[in-house]
N, C-alpha and C. Protein backbone atom coordinates (compact mmCIF):
# COMPACT_ATOMS: atom_id res chain seq x y z
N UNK A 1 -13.59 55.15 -59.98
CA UNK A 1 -13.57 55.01 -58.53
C UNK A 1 -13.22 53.56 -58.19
N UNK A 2 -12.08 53.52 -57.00
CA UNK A 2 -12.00 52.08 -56.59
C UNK A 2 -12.29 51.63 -55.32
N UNK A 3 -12.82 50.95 -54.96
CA UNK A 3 -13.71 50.42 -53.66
C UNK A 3 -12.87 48.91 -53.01
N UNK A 4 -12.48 49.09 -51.97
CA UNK A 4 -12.10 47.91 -51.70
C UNK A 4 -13.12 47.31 -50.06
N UNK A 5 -13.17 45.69 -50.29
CA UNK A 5 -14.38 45.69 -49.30
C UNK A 5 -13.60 44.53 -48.39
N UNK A 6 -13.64 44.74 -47.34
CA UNK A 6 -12.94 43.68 -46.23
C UNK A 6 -13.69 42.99 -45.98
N UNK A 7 -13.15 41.61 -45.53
CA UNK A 7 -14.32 40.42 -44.60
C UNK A 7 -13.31 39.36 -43.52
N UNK A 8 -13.94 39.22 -42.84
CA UNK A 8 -13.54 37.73 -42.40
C UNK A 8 -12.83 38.11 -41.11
N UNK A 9 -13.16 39.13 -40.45
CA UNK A 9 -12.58 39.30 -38.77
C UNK A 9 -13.53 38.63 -38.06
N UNK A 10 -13.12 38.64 -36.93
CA UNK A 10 -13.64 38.08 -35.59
C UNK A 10 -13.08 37.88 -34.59
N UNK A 11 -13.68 37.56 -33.40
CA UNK A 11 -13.01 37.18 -31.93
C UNK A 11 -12.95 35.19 -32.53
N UNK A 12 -11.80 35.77 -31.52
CA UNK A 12 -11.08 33.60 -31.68
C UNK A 12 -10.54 33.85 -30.65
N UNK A 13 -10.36 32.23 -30.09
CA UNK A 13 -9.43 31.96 -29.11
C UNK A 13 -7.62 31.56 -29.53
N UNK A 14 -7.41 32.10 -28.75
CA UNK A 14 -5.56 31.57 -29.26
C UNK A 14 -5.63 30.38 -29.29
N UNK A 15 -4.78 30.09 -30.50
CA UNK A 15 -4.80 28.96 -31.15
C UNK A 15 -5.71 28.27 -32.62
N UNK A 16 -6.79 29.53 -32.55
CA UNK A 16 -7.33 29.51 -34.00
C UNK A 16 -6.59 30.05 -35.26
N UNK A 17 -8.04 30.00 -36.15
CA UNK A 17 -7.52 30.54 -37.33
C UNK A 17 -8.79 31.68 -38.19
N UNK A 18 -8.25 32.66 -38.33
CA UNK A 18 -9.14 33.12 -39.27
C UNK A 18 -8.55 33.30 -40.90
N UNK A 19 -10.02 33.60 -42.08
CA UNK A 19 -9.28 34.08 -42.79
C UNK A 19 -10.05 35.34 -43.25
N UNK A 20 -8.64 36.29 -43.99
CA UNK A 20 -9.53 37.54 -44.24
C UNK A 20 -9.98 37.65 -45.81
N UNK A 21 -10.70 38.33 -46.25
CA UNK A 21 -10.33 38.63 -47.67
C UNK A 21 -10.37 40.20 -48.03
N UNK A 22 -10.04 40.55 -49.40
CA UNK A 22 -10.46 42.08 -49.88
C UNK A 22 -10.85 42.01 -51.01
N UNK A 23 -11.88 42.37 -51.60
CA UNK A 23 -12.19 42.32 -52.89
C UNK A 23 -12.22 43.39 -53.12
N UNK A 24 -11.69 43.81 -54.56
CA UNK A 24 -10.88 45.19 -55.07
C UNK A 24 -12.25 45.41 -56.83
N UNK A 25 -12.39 46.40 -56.29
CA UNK A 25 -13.75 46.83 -57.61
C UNK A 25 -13.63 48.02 -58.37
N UNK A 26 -14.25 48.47 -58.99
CA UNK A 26 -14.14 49.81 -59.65
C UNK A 26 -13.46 50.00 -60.74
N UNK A 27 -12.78 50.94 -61.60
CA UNK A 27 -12.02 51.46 -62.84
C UNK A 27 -10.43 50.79 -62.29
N UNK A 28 -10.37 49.60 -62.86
CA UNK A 28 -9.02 49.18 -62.49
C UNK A 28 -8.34 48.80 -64.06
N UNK A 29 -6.82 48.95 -64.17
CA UNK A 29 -6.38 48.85 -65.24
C UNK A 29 -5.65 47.51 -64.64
N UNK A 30 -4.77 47.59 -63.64
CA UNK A 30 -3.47 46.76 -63.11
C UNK A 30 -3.43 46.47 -61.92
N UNK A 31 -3.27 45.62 -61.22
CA UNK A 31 -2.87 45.69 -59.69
C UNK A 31 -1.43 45.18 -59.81
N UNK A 32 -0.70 45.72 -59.05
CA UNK A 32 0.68 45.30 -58.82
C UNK A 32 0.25 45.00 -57.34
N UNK A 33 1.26 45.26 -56.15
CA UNK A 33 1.36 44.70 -55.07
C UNK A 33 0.03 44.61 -54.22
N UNK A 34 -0.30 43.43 -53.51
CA UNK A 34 -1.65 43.94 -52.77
C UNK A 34 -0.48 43.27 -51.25
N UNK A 35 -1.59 43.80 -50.43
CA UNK A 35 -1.16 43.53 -48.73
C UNK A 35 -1.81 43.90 -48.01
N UNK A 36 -1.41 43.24 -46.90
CA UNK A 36 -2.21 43.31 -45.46
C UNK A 36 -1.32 44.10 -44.37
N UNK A 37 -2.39 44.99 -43.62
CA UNK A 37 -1.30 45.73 -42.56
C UNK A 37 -2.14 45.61 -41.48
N UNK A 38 -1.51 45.75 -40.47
CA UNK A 38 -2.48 46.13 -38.67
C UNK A 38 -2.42 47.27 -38.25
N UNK A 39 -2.55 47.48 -37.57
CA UNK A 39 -2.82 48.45 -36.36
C UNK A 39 -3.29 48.06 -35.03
N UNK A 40 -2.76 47.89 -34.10
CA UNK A 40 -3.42 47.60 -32.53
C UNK A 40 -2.88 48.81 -31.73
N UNK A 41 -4.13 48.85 -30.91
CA UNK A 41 -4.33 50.11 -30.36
C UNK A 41 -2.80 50.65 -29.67
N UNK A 42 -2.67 51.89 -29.98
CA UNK A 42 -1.64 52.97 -28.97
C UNK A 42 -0.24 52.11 -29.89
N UNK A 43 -0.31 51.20 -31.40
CA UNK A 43 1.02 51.37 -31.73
C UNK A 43 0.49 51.61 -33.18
N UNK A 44 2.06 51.81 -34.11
CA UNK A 44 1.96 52.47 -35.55
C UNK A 44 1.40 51.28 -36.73
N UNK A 45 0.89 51.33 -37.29
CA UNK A 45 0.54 50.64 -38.49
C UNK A 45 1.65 49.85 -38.93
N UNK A 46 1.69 48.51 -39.46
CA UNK A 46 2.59 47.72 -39.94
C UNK A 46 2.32 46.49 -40.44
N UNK A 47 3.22 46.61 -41.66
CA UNK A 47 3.01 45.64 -42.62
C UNK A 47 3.03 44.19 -42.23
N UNK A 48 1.71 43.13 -42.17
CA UNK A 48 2.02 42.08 -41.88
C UNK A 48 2.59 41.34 -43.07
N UNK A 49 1.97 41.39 -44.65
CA UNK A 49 2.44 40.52 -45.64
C UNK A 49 1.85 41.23 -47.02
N UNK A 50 3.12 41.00 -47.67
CA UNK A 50 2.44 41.67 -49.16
C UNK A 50 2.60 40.29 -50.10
N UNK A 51 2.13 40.58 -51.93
CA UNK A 51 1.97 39.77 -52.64
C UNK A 51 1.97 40.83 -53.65
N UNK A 52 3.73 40.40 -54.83
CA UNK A 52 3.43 41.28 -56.47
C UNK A 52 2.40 40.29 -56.95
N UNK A 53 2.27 41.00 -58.48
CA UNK A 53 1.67 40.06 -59.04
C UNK A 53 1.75 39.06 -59.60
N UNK A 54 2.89 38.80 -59.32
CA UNK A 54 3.39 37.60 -59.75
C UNK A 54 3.73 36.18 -58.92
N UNK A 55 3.25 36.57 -57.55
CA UNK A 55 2.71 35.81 -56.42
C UNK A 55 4.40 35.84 -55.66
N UNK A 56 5.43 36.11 -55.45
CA UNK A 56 6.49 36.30 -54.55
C UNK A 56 5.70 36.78 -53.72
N UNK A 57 6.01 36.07 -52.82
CA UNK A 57 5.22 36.85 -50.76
C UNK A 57 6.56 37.30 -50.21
N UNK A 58 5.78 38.08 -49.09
CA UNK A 58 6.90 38.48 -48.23
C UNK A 58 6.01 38.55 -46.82
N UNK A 59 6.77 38.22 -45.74
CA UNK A 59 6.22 38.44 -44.36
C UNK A 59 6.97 39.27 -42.94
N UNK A 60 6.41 39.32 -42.29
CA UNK A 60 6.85 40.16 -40.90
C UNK A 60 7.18 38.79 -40.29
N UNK A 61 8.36 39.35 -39.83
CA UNK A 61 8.91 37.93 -38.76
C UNK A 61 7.92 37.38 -37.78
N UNK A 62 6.88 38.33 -37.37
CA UNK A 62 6.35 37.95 -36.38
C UNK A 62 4.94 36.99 -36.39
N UNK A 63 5.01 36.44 -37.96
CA UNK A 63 3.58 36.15 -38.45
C UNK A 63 4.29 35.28 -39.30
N UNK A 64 5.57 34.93 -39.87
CA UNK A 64 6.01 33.83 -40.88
C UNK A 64 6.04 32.64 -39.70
N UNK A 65 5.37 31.69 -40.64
CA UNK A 65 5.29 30.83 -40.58
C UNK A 65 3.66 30.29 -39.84
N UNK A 66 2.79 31.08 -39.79
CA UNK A 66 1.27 30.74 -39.11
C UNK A 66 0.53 31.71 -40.13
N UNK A 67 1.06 32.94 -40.82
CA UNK A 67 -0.10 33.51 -41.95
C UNK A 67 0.09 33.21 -43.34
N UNK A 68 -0.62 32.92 -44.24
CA UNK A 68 -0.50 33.34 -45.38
C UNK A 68 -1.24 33.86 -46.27
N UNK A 69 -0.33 34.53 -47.08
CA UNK A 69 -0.99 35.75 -48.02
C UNK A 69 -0.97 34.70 -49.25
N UNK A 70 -2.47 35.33 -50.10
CA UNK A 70 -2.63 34.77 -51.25
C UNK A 70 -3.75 36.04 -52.23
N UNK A 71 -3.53 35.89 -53.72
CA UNK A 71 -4.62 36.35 -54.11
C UNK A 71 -4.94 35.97 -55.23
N UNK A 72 -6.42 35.84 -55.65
CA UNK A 72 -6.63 35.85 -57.19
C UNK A 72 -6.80 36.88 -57.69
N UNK A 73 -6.07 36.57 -58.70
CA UNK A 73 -5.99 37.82 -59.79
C UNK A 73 -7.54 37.82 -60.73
N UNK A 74 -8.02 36.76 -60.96
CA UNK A 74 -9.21 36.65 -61.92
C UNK A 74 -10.06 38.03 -61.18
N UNK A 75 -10.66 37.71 -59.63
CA UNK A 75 -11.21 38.91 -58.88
C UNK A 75 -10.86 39.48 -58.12
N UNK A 76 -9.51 40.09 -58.57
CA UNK A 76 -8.68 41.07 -57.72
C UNK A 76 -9.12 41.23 -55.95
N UNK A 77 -8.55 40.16 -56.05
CA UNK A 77 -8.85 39.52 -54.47
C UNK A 77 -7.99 39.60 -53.70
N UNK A 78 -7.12 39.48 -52.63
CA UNK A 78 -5.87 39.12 -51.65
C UNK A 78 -6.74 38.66 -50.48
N UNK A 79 -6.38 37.45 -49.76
CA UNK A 79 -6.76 36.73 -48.72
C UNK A 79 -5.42 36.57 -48.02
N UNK A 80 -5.61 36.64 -46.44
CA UNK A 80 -4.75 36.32 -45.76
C UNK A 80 -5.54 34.69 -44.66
N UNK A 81 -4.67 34.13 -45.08
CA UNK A 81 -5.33 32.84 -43.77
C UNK A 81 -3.92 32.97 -42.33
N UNK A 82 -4.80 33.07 -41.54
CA UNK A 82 -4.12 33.70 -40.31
C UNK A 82 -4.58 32.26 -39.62
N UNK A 83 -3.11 31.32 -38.69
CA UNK A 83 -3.47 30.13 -38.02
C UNK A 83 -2.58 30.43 -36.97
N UNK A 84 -2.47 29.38 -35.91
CA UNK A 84 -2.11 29.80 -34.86
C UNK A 84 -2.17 31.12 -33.94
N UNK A 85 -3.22 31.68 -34.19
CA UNK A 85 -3.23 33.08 -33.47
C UNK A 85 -2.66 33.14 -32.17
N UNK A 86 -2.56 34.26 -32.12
CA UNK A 86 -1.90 34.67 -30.74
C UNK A 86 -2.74 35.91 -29.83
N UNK A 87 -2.90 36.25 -28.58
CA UNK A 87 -3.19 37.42 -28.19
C UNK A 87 -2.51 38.68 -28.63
N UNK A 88 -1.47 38.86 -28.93
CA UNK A 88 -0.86 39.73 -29.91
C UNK A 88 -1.21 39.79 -30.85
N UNK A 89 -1.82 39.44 -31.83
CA UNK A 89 -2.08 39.58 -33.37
C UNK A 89 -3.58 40.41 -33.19
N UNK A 90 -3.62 40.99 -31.89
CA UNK A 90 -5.16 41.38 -31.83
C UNK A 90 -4.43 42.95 -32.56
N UNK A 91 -5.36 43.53 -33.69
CA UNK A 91 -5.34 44.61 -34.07
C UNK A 91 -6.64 44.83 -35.38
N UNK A 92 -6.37 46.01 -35.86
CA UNK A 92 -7.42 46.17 -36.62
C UNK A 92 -6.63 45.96 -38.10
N UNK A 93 -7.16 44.80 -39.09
CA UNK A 93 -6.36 44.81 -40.33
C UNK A 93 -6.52 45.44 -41.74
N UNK A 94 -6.36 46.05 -42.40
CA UNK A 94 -6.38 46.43 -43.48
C UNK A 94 -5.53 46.20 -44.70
N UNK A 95 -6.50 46.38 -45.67
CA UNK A 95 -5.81 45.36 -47.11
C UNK A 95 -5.18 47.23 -47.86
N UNK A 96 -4.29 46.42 -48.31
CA UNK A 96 -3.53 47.73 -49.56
C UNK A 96 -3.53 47.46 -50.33
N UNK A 97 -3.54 47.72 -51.61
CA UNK A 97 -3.59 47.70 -53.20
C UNK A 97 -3.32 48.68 -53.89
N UNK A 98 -1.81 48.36 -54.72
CA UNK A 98 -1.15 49.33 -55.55
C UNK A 98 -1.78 48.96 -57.12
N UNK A 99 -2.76 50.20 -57.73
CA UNK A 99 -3.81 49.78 -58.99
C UNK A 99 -2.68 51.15 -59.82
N UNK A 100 -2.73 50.49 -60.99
CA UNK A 100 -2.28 51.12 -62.16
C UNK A 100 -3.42 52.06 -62.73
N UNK A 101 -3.98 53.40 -62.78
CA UNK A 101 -5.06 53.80 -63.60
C UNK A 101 -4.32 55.32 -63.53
N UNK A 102 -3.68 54.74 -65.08
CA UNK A 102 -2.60 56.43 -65.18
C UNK A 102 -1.51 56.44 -64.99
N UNK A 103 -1.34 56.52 -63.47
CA UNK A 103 0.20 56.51 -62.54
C UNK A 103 -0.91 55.24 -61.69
N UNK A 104 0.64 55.02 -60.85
CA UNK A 104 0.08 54.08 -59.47
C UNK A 104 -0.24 55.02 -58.81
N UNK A 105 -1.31 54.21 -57.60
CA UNK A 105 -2.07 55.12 -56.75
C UNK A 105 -2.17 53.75 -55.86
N UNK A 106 -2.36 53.97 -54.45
CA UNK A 106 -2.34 53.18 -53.48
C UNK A 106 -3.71 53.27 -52.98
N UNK A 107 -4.53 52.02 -52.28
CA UNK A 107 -6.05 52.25 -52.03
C UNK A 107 -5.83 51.54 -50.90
N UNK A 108 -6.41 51.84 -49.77
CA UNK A 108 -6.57 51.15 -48.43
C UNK A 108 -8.05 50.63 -48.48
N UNK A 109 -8.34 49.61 -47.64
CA UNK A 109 -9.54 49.29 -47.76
C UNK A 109 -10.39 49.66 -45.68
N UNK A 110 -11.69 49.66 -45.37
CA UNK A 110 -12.20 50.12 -44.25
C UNK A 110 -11.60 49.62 -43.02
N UNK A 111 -10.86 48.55 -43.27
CA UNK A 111 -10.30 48.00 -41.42
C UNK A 111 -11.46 46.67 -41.36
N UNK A 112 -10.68 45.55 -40.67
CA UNK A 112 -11.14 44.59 -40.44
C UNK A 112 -10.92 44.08 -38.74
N UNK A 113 -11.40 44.24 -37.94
CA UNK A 113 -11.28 44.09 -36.22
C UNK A 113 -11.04 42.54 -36.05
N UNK A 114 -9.90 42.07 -35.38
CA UNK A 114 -9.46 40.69 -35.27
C UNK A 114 -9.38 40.95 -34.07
N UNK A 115 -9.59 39.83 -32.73
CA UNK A 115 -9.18 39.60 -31.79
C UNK A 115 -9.22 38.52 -31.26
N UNK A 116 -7.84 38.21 -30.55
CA UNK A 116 -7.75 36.99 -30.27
C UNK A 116 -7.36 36.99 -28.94
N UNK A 117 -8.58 36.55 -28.06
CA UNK A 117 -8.47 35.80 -26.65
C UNK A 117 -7.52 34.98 -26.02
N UNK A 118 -6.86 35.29 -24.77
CA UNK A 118 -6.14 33.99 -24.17
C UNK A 118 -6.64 32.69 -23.43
């Protein structure tokens, strides 16, 4: 079984910073890609930033250059440090993790509530 556990939301004012993390547990062989996605209310889920394991990032235009994705591999971790917020970046975030046990299998983790005030 793999368990992934979110942290690090909150209300901020625009112009802060939060950061998130996910710590990834359970029967793990491999992690290949981990990432962060949103959701804000009444639109579709979308990828803010992923990370292989070999640390190449990638970002959503709308977040390069104020987020970054990072993770340790020692405790299958991925952190996003989110700066400059905006009232737009208000959504609910969730971490992804592509784990090797067998075949790949993709694990979402519970949602993390960010909001950011004008």
């Amino acid at each position: 079984q793999v368990q992934l556990v979110e942290s690090g939301g909150g209300l901020v004012q625009a112009g802060g910073s939060l950061n998130l993390s996910c710590a990834t547990s359970g029967s793990i062989s491999s992690i290949d890609t981990m990432a962060w996605y949103r959701q804000a209310p009444g639109k579709q889920r979308e990828l803010v930033a992923n990370i292989i394991s070999l640390g190449a990032t990638n970002y959503a235009a709308s977040v390069r250059g104020r987020f970054t994705i990072s993770r340790d591999n020692a405790k299958n971790t991925v952190f996003l440090q989110m700066n400059s917020l905006k009232p737009e970046d208000t959504a609910v975030y969730y971490c992804n993790v592509k784990i090797w046990r067998g075949t790949w299998y993709n694990y979402w983790g519970q949602g993390t509530q960010v909001t950011v005030s004008s």
